[in-house]
Protein backbone atom coordinates (compact mmCIF):
# COMPACT_ATOMS: atom_id res chain seq x y z
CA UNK A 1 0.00 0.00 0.00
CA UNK A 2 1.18 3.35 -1.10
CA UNK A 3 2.05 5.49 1.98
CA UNK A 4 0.71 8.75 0.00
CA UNK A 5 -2.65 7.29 0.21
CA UNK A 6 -2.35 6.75 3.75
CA UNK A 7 -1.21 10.08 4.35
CA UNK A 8 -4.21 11.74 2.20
CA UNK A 9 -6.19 9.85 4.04
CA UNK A 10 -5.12 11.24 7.20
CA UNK A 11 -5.22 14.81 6.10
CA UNK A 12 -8.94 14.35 4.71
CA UNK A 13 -9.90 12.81 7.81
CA UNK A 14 -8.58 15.73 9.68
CA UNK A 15 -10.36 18.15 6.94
CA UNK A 16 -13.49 16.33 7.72
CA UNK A 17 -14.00 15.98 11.44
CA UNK A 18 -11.96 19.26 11.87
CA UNK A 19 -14.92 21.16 9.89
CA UNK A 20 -17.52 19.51 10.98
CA UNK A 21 -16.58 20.09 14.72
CA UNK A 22 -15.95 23.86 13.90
CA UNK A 23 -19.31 24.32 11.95
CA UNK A 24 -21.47 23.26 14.82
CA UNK A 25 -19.48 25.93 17.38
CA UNK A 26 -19.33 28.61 14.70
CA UNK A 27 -23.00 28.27 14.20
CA UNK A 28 -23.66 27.75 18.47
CA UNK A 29 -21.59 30.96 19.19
CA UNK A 30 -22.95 33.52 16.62
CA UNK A 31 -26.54 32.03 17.67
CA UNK A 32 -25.73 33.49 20.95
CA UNK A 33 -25.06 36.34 19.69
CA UNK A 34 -28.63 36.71 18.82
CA UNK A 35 -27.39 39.12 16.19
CA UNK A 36 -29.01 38.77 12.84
CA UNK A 37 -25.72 39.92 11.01
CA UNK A 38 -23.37 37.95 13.16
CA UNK A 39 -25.49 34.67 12.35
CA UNK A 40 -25.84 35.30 8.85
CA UNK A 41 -22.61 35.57 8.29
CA UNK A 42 -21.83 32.62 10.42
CA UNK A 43 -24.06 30.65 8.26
CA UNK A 44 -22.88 32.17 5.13
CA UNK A 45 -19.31 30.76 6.10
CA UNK A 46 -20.63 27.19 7.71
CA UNK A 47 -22.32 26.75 4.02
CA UNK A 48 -19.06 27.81 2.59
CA UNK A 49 -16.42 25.71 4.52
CA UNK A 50 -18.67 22.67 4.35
CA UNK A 51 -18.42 22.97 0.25
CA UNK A 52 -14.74 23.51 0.68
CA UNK A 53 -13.47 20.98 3.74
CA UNK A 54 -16.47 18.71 4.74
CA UNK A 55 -17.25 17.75 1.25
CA UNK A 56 -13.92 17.92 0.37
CA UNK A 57 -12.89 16.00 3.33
CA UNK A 58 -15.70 13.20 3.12
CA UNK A 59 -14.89 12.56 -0.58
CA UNK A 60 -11.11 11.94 0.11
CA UNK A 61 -11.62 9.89 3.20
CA UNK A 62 -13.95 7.37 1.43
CA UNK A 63 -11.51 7.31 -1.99
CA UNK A 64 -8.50 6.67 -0.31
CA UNK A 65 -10.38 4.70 2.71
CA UNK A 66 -11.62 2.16 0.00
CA UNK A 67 -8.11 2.17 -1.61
CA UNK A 68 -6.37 0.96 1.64
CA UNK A 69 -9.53 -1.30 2.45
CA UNK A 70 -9.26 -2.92 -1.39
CA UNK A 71 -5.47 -3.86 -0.38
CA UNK A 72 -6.94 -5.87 3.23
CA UNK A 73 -8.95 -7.94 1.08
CA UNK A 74 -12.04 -5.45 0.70
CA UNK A 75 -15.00 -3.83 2.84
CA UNK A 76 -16.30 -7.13 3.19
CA UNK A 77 -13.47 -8.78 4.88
CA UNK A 78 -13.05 -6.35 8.05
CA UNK A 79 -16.00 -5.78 10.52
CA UNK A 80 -14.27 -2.66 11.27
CA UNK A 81 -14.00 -1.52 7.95
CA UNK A 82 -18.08 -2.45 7.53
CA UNK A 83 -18.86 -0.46 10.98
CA UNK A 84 -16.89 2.74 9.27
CA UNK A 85 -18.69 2.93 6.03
CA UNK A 86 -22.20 2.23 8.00
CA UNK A 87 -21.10 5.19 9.96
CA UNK A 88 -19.68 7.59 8.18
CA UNK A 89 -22.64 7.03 5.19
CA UNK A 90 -25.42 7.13 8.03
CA UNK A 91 -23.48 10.99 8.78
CA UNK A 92 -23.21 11.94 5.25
CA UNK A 93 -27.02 11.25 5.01
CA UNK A 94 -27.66 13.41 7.89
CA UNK A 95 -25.70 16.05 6.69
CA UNK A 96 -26.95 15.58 2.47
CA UNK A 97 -30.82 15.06 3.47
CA UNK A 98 -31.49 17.59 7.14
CA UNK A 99 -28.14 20.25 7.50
CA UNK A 100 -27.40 21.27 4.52
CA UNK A 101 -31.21 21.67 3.38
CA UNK A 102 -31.96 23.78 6.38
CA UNK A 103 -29.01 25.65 6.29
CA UNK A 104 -29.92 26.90 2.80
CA UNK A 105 -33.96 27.66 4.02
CA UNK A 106 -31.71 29.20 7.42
CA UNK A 107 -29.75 31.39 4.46
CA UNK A 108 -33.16 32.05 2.62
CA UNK A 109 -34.58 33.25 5.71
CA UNK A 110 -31.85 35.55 6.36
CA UNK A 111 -31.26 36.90 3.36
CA UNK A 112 -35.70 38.18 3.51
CA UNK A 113 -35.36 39.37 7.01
CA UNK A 114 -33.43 41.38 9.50
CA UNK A 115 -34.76 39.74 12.50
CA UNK A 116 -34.54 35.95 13.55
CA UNK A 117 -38.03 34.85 13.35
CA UNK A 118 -39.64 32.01 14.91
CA UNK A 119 -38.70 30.03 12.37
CA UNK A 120 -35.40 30.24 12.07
CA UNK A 121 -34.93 29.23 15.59
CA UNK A 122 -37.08 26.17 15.27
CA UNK A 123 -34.90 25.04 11.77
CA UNK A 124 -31.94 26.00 14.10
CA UNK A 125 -33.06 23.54 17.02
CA UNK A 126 -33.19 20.63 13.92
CA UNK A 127 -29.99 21.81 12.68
CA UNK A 128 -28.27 21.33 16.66
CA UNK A 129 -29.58 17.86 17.26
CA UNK A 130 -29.10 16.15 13.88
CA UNK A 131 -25.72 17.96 13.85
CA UNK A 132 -24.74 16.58 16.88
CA UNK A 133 -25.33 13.06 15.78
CA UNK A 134 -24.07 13.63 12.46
CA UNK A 135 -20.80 14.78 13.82
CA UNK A 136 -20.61 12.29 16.87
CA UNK A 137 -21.13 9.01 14.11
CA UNK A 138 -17.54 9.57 12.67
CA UNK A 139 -16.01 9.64 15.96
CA UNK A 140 -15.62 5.95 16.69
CA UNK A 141 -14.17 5.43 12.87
CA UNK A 142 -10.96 6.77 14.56
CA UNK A 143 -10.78 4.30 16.76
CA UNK A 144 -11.68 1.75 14.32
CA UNK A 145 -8.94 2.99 11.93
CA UNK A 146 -5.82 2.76 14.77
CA UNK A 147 -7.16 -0.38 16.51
CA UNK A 148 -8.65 -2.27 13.33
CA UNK A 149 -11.33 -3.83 15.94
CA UNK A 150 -14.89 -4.10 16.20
């Protein structure tokens, strides 16, 4: 196995959980603020570094994650290598299918007011919770990756 890949692998990971860690306290923080152009902009950038770092991130870790896994005999072969793709693709749903949708109607209703309605604070609730899962999933994958156990 090419140690590049490994390495790329590494980095992406760290792209990945990095952002998605910083998004959610980004987004907490400037929600305290309770100031409409403090969160907007806060949600401007979260939309912005997810294109650039979580996608970014996600896309590397599962190319070069299914390199290295294709030279231990496959996916199939590891249950530790099964429990990370069930993981990290139950995440990516989260994030594809609830956060990113409601940060675009959260960017929407931004963009048409200068208050933060009703809601927006009721998307933002959503946004917390399935963000929390979404970035506590990927967590164990570490583990998985430096002990190769299940």
């Amino acid at each position: 196995m090419d140690p590049s890949v490994k390495v790329l692998h590494l980095v992406c990971a760290c792209l990945f959980l990095g952002n998605v860690i910083v998004s959610g306290v980004w987004a907490l923080l400037a929600e305290r603020t309770r100031n409409h152009a403090i969160v907007q902009f806060s949600n401007r950038m979260v939309l912005i570094t997810d294109a650039m770092f979580t996608l970014f991130g996600a896309v590397g870790v599962v190319w070069t994650g299914h390199s290295m896994a294709a030279h231990l005999g496959g996916g199939a072969s590891h249950p530790w290598i099964q429990w990370s793709y069930g993981l990290l693709s139950f995440s990516g749903l989260i994030w594809l299918c609830v956060l990113v949708p409601i940060q675009l109607k959260q960017r929407t209703l931004l963009k048409n007011s200068t208050t933060l309605g009703d809601d927006y604070w009721r998307l933002s609730r959503i946004w917390q919770v399935a963000g929390a899962i979404a970035t506590v999933l990927p967590l164990p994958i570490v583990y998985f990756m430096v002990t190769k156990s299940v």
